[in-house]
C-alpha atoms as a PDB file:
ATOM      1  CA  UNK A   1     183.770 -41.424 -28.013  1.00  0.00           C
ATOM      2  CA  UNK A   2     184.643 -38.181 -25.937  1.00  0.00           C
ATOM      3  CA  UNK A   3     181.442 -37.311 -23.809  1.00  0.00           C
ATOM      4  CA  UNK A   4     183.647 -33.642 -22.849  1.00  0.00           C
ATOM      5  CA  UNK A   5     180.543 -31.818 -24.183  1.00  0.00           C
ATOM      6  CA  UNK A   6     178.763 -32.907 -21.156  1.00  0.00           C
ATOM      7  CA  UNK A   7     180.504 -31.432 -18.510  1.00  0.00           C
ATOM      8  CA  UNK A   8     178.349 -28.339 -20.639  1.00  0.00           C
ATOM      9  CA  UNK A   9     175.438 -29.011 -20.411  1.00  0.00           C
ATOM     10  CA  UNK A  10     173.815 -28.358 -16.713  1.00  0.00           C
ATOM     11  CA  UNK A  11     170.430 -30.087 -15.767  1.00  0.00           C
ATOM     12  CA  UNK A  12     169.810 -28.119 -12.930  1.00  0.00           C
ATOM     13  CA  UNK A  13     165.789 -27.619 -11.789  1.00  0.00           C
ATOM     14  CA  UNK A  14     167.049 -24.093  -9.686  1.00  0.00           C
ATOM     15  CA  UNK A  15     168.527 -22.842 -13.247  1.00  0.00           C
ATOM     16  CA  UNK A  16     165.997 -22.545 -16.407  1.00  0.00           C
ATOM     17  CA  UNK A  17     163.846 -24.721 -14.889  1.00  0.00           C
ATOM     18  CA  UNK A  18     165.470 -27.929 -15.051  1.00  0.00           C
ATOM     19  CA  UNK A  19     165.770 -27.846 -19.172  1.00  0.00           C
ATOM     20  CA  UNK A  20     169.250 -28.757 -20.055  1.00  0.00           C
ATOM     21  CA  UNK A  21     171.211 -25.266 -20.828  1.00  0.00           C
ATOM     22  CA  UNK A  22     174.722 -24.170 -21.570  1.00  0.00           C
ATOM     23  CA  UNK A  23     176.644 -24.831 -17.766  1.00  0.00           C
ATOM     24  CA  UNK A  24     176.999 -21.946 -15.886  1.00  0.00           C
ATOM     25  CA  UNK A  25     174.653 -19.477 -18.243  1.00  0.00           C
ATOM     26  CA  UNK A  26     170.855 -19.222 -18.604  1.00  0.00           C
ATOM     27  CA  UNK A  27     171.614 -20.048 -22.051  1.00  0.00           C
ATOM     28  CA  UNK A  28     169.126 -23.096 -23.576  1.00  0.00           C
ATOM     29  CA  UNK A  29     169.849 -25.257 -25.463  1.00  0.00           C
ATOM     30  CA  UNK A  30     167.072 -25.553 -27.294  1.00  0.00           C
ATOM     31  CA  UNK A  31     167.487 -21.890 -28.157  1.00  0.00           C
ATOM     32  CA  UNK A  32     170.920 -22.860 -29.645  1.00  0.00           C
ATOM     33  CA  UNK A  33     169.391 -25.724 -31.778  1.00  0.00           C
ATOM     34  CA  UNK A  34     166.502 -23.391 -32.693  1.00  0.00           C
ATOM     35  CA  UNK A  35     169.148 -20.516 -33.794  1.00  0.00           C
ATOM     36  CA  UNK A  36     171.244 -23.240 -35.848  1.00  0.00           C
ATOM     37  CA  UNK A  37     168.057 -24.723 -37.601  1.00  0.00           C
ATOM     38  CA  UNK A  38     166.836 -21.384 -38.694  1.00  0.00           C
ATOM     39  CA  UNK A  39     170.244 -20.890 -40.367  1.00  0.00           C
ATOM     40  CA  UNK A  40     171.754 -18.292 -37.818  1.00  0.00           C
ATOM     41  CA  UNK A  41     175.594 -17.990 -38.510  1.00  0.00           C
ATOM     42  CA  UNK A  42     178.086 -19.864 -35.233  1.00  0.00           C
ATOM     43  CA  UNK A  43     179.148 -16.068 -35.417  1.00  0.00           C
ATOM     44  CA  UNK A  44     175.797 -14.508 -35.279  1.00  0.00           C
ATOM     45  CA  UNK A  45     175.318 -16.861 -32.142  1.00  0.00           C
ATOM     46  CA  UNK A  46     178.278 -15.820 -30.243  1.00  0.00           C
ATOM     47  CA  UNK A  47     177.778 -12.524 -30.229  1.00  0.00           C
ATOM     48  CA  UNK A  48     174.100 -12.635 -29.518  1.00  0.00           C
ATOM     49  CA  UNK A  49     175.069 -14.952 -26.458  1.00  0.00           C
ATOM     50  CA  UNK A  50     178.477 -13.151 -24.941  1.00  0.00           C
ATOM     51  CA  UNK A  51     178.593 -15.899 -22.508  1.00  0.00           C
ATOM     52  CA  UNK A  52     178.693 -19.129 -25.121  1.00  0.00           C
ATOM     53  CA  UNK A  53     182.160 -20.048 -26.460  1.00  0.00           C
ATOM     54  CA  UNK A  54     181.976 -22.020 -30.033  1.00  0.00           C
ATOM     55  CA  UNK A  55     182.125 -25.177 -27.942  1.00  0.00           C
ATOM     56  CA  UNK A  56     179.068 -24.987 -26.212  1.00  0.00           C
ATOM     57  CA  UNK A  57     177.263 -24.842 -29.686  1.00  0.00           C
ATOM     58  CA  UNK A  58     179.306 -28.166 -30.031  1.00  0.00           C
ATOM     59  CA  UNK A  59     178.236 -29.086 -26.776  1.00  0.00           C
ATOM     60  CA  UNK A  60     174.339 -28.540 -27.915  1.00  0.00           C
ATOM     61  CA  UNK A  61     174.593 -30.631 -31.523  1.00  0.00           C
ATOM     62  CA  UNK A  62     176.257 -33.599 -29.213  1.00  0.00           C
ATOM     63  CA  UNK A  63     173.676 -33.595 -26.849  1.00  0.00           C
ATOM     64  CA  UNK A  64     170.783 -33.114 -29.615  1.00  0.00           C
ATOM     65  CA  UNK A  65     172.445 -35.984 -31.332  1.00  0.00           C
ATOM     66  CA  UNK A  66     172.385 -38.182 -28.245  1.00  0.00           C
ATOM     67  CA  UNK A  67     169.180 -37.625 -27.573  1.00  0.00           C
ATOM     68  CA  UNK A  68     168.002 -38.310 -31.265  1.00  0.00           C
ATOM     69  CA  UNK A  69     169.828 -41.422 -30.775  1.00  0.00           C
ATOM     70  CA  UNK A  70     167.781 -42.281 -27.569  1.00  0.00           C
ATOM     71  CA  UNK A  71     164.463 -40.843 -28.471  1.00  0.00           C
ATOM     72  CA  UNK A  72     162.168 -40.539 -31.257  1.00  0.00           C
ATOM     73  CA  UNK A  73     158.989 -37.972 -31.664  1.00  0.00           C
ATOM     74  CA  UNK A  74     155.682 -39.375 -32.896  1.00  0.00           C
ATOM     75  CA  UNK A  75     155.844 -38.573 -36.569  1.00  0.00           C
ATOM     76  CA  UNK A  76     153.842 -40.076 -39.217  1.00  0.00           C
ATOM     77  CA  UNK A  77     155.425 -43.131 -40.368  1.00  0.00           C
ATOM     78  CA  UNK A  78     156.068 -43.228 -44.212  1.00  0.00           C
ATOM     79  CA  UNK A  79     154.997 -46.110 -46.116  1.00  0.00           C
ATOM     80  CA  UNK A  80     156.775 -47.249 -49.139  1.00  0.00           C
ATOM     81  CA  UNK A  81     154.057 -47.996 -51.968  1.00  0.00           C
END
């Protein structure tokens, strides 16, 4: 697997206080994820964000997705009747 999308992400505690962000913006992350789970258009994104290129947003679903894969929240767990 190509880990290029990290050499995107910065986890720097001078820079947005340590939360991972888009390297060498003040871009979050999180604010990308947020903008692509309410539906916001890649486009929409861009130009809101002059300083993102389309593959930081790729950069910020890879790193969501690794951390999804390391991770879980504490949701209710389903049970199956």
């Amino acid at each position: 697997m190509h880990h290029g999308w990290m050499e995107r992400i910065s986890l720097d505690p001078a820079i947005c206080h340590g939360r991972a962000c888009i390297r060498g913006t003040r871009v979050l992350v999180s604010v990308i994820l947020d903008n692509l789970a309410a539906g916001v258009p890649r486009e929409e994104i861009l130009a809101s964000y002059p300083s993102l290129t389309s593959p930081d947003i790729d950069a910020a679903l890879h790193y969501a997705a690794e951390l999804a894969r390391e991770e879980t929240l504490s949701l209710p767990v389903e049970l199956s009747a």
